[in-house]
N, C-alpha and C. Protein backbone atom coordinates (compact mmCIF):
# COMPACT_ATOMS: atom_id res chain seq x y z
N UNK A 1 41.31 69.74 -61.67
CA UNK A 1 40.49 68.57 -61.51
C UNK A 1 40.65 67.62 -62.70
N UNK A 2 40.71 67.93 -63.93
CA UNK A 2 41.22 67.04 -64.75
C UNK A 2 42.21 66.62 -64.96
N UNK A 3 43.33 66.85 -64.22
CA UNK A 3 44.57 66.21 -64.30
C UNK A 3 44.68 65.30 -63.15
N UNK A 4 43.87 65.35 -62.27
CA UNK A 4 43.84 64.50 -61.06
C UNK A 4 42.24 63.48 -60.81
N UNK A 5 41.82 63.13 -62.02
CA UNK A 5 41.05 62.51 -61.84
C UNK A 5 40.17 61.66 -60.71
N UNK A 6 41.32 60.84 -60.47
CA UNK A 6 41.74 59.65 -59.85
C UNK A 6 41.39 60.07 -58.59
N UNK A 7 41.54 61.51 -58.37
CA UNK A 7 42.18 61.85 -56.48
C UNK A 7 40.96 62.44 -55.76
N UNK A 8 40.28 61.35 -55.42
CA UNK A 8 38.93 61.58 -54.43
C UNK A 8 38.51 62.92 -53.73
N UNK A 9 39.65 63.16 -53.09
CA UNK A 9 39.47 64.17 -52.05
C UNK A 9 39.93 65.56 -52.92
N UNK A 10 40.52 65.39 -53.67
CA UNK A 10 40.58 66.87 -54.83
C UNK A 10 39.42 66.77 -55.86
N UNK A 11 38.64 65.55 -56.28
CA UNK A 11 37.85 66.22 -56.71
C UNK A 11 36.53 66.75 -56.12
N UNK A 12 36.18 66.16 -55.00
CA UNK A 12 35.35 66.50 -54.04
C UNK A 12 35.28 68.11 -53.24
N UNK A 13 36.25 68.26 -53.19
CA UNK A 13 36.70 69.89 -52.75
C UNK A 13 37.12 70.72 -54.42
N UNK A 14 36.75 70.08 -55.26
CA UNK A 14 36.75 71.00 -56.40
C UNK A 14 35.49 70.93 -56.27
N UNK A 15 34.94 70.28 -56.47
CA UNK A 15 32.96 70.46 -56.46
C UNK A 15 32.40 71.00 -55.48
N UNK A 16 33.15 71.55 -54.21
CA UNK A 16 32.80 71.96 -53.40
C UNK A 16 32.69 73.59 -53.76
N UNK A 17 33.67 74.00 -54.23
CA UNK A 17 34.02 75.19 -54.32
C UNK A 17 33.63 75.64 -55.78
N UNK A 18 33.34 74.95 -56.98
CA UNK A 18 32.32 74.91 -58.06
C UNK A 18 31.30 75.83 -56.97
N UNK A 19 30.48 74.57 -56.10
CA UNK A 19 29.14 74.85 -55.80
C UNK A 19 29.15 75.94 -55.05
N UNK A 20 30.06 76.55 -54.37
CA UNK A 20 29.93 77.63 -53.70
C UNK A 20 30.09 79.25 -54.81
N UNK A 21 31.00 78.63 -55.85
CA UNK A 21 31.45 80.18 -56.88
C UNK A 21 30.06 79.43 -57.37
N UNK A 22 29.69 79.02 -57.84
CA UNK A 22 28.21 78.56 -58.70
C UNK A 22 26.72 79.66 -58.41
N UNK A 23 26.88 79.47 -57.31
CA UNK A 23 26.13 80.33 -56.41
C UNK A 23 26.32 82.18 -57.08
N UNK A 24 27.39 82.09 -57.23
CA UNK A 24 27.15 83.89 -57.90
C UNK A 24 26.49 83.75 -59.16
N UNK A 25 25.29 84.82 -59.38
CA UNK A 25 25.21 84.89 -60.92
C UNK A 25 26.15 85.01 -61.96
N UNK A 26 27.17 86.16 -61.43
CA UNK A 26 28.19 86.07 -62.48
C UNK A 26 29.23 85.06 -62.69
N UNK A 27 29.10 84.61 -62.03
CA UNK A 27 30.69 82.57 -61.68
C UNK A 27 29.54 82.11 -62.78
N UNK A 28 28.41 82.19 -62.51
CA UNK A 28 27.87 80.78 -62.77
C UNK A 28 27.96 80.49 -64.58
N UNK A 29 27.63 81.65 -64.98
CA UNK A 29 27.78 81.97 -66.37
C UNK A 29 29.44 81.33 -66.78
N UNK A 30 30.61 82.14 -66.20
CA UNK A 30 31.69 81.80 -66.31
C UNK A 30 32.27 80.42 -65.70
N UNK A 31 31.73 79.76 -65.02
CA UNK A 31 31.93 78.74 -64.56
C UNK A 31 31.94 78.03 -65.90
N UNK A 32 30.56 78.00 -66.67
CA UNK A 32 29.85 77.00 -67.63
C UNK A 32 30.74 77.07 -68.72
N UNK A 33 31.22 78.49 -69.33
CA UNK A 33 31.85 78.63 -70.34
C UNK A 33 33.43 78.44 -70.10
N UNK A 34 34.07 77.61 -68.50
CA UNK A 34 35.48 77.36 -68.84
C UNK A 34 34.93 75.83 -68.72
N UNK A 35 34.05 75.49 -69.37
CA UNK A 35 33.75 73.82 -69.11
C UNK A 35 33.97 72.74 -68.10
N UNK A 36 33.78 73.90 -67.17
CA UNK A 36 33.06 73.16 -65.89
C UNK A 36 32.27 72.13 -65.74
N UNK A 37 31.42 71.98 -66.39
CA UNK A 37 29.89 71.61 -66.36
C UNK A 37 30.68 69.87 -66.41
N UNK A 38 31.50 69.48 -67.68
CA UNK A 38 32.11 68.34 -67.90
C UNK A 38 32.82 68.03 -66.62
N UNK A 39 33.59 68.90 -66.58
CA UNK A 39 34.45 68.40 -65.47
C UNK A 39 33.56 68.03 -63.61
N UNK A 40 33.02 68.41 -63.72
CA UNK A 40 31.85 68.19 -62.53
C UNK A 40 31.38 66.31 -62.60
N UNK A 41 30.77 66.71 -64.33
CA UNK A 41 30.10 65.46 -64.48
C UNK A 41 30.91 64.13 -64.26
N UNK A 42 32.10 64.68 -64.81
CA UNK A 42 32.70 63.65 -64.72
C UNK A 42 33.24 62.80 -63.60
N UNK A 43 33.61 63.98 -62.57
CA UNK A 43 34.06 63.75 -61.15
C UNK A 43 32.64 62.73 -60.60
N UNK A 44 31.34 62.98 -61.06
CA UNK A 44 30.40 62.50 -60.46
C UNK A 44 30.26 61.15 -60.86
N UNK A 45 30.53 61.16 -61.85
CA UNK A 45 30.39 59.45 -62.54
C UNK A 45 32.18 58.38 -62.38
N UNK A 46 32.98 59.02 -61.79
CA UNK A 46 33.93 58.75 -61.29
C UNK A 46 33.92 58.50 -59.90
N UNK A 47 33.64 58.74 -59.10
CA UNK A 47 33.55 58.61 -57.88
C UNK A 47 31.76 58.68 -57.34
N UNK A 48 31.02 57.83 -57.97
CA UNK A 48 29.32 57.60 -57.61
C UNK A 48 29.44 56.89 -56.26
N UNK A 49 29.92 56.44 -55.27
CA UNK A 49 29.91 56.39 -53.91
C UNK A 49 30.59 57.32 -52.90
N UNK A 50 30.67 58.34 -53.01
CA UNK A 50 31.54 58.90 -52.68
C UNK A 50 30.44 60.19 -52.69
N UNK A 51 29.31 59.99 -51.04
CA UNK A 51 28.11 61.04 -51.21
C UNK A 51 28.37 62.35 -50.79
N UNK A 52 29.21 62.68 -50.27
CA UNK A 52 30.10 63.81 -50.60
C UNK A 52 29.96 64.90 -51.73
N UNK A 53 30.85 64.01 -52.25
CA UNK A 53 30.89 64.74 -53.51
C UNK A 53 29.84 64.78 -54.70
N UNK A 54 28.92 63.73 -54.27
CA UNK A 54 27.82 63.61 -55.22
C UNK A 54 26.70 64.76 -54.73
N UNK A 55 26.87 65.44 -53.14
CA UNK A 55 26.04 66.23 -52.65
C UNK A 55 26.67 67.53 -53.33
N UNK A 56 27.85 67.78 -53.32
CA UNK A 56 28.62 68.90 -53.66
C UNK A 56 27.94 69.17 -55.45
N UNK A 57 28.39 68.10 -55.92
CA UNK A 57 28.18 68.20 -57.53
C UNK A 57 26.50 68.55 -57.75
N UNK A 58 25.52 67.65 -56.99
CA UNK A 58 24.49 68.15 -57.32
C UNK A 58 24.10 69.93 -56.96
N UNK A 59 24.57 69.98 -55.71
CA UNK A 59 24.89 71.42 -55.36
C UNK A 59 24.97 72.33 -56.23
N UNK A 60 26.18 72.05 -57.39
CA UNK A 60 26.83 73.05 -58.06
C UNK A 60 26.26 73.37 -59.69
N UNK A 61 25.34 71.57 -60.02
CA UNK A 61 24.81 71.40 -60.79
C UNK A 61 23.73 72.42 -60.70
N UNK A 62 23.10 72.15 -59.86
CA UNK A 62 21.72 72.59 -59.55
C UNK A 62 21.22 74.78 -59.76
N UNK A 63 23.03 75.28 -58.43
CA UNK A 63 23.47 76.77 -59.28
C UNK A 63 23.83 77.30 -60.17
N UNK A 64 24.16 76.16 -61.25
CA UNK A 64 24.50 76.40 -62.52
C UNK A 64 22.93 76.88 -63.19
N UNK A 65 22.54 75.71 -63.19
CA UNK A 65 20.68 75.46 -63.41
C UNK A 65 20.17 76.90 -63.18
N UNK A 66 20.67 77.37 -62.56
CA UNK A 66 19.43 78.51 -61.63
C UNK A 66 19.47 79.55 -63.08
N UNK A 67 20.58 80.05 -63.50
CA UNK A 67 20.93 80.49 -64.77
C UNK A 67 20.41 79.95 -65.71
N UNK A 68 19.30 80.88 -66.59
CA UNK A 68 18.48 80.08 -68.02
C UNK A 68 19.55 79.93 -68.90
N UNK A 69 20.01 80.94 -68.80
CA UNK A 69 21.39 80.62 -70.73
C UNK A 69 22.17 79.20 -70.45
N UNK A 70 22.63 78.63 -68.49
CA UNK A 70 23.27 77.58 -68.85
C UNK A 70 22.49 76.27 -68.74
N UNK A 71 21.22 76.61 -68.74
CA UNK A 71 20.23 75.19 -68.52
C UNK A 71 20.52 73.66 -70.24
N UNK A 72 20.40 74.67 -71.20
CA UNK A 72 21.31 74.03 -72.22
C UNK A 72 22.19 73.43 -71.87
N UNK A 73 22.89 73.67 -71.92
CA UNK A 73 24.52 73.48 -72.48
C UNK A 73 24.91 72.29 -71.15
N UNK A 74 24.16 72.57 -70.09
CA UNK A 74 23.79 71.34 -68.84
C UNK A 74 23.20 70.53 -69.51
N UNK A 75 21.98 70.66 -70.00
CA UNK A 75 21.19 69.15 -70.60
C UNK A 75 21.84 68.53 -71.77
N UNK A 76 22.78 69.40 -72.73
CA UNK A 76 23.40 68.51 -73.32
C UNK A 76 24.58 67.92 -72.68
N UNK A 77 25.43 68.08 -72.02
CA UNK A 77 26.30 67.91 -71.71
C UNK A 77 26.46 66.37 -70.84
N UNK A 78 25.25 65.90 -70.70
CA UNK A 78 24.25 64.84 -70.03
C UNK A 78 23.75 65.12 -68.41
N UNK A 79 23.61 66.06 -67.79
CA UNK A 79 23.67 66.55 -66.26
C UNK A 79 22.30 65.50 -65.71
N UNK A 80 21.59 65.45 -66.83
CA UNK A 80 20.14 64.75 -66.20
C UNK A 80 20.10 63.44 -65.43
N UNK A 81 21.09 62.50 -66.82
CA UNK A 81 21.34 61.12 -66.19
C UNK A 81 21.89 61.48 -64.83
N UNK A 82 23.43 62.28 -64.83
CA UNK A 82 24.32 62.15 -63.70
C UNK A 82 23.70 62.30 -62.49
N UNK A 83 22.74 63.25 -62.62
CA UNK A 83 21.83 63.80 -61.28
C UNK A 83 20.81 62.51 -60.80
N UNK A 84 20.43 61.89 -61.65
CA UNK A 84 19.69 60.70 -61.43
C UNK A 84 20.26 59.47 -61.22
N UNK A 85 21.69 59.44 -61.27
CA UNK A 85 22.08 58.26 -60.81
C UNK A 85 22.47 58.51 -59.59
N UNK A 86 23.08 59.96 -59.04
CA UNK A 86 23.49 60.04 -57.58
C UNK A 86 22.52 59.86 -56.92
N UNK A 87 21.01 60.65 -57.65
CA UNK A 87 20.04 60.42 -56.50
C UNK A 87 19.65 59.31 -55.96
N UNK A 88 19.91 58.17 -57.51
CA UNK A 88 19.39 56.70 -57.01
C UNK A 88 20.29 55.82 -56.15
N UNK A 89 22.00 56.41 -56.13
CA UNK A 89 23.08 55.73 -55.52
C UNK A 89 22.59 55.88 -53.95
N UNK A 90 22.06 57.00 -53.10
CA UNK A 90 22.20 57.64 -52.50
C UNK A 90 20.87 57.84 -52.02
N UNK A 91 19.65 56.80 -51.68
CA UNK A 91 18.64 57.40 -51.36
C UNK A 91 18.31 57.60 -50.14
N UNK A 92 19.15 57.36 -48.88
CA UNK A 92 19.17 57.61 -47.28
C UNK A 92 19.71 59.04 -47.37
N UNK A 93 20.52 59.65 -48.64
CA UNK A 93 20.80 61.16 -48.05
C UNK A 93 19.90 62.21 -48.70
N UNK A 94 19.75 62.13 -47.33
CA UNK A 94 18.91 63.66 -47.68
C UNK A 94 19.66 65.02 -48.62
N UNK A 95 20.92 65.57 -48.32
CA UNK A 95 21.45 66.34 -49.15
C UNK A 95 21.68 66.33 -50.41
N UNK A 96 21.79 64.90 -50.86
CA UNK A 96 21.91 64.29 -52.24
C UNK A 96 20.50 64.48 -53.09
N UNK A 97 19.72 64.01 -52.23
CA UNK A 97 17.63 64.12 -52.46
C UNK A 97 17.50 65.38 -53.08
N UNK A 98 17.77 66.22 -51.85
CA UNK A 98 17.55 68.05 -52.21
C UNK A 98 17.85 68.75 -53.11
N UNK A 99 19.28 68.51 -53.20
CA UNK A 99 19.98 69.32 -54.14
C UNK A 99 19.48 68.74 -55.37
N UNK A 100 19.44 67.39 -55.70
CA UNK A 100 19.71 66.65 -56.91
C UNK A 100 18.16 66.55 -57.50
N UNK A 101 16.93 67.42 -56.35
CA UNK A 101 15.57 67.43 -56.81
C UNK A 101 15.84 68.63 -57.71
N UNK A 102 16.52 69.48 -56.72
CA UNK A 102 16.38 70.83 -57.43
C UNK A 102 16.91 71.46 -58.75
N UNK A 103 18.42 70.61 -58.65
CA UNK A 103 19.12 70.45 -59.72
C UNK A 103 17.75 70.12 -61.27
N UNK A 104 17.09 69.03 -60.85
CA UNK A 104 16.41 68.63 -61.95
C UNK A 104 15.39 69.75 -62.15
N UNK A 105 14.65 70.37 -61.03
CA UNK A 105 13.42 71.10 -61.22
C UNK A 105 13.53 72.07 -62.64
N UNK A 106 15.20 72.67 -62.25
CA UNK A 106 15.52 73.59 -63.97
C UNK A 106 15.65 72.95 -64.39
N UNK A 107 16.27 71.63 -64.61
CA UNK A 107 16.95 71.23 -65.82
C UNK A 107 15.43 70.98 -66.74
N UNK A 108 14.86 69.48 -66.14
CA UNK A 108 13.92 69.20 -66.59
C UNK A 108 12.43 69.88 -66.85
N UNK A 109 11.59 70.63 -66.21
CA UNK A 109 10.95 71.75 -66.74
C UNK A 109 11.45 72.91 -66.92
N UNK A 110 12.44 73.52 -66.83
CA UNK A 110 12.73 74.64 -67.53
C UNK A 110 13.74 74.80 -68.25
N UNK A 111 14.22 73.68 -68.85
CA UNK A 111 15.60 73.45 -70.01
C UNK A 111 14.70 73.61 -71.07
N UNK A 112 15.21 73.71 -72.36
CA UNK A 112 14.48 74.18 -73.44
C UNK A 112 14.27 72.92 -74.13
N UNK A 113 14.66 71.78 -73.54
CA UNK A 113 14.67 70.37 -74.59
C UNK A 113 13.69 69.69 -73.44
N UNK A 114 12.38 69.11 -74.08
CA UNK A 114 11.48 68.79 -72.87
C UNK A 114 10.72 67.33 -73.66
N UNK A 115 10.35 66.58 -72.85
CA UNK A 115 9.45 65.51 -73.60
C UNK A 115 11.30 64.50 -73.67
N UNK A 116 12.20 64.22 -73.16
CA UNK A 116 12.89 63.19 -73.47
C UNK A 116 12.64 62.27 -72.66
N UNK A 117 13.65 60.97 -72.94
CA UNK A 117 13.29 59.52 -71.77
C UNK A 117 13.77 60.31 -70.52
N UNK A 118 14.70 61.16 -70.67
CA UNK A 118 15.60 61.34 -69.18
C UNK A 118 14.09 62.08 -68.39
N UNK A 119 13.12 62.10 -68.71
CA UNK A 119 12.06 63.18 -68.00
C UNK A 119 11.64 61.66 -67.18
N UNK A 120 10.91 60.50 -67.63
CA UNK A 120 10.51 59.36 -67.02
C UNK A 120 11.45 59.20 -65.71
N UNK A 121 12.47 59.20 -66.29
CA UNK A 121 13.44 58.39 -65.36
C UNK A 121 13.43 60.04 -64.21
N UNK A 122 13.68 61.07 -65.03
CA UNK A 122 13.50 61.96 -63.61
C UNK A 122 12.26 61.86 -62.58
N UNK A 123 11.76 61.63 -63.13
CA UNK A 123 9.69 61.20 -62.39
C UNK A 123 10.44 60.23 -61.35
N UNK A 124 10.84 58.62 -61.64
CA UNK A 124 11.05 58.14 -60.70
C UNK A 124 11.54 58.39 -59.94
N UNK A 125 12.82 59.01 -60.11
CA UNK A 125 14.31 60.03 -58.80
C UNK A 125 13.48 60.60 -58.39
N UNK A 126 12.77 61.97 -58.40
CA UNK A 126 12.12 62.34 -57.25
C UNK A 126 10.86 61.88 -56.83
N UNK A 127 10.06 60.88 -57.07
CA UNK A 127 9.46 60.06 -56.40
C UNK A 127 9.71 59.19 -55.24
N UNK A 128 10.45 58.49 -55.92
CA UNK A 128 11.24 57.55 -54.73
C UNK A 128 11.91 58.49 -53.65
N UNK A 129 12.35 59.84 -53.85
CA UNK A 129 13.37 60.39 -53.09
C UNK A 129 12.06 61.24 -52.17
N UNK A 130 10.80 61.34 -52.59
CA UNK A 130 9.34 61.75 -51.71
C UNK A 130 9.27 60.72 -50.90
N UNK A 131 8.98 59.71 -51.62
CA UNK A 131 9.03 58.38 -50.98
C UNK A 131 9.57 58.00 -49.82
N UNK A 132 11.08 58.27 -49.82
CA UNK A 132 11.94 58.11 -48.85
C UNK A 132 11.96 59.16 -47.71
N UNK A 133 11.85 60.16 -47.66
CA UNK A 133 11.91 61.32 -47.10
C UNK A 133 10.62 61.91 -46.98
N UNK A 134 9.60 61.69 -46.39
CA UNK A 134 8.17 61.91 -46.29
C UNK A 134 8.50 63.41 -45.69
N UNK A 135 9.36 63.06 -44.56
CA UNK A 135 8.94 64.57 -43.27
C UNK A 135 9.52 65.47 -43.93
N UNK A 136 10.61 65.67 -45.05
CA UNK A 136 11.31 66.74 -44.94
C UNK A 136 10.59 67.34 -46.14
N UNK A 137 10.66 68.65 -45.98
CA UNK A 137 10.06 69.89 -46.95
C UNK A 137 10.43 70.09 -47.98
């Protein structure tokens, strides 16, 4: 994925398959420590129309999250903004909403760095994304 930046549809099916190995406890750890986490972000802020892959990334973001040791090394890495700009690119999708609520639920109350601006701006993303999506659970 980092040698192909550029190539939509490879990085979208790399975030796909992130989010699916993400999903194991044990990937998820090893995922973080071959610096994944960057390469995700980056695909996401590279291709921000492209809801796809912004569903995938929050996806993968979010199983990373589920893991306390990599909730760090996510919030520095900047995961908060990225998750909050797909959500705001993207507020008719529902998959983008979900994932990218949940993604935040660890990052932002249960990351060990708490009280920053990125917490405000998370308030609004899942507000607006309540907002938008009344019926769904």
């Amino acid at each position: 994925m980092r040698e192909q930046e550029a190539h939509e549809t490879l990085q979208d099916q790399g975030c796909a398959v992130l989010l699916g190995l993400a999903a194991r406890p044990a990937c998820a750890v090893q995922i973080v420590e071959a610096g994944a986490v960057e390469v995700i972000l980056a695909a996401m802020q590279r291709h921000v129309t492209m809801s796809g892959m912004q569903e995938h990334g929050c996806g993968a973001l979010w199983n990373l999250a589920i893991e306390g040791e990599n909730r760090a090394r996510l919030v520095q890495a900047g995961a908060v903004p990225v998750i909050i700009a797909a959500v705001s690119a993207h507020p008719r999708k529902v998959g983008i909403q979900e994932l990218g609520c949940k993604a935040l639920l660890y990052l932002v109350t249960k990351a060990p760095s708490k009280g920053t601006p990125d917490d405000a701006r998370a308030i609004g993303a899942v507000v607006a994304a309540m907002q938008e999506h009344p019926t769904v659970a």
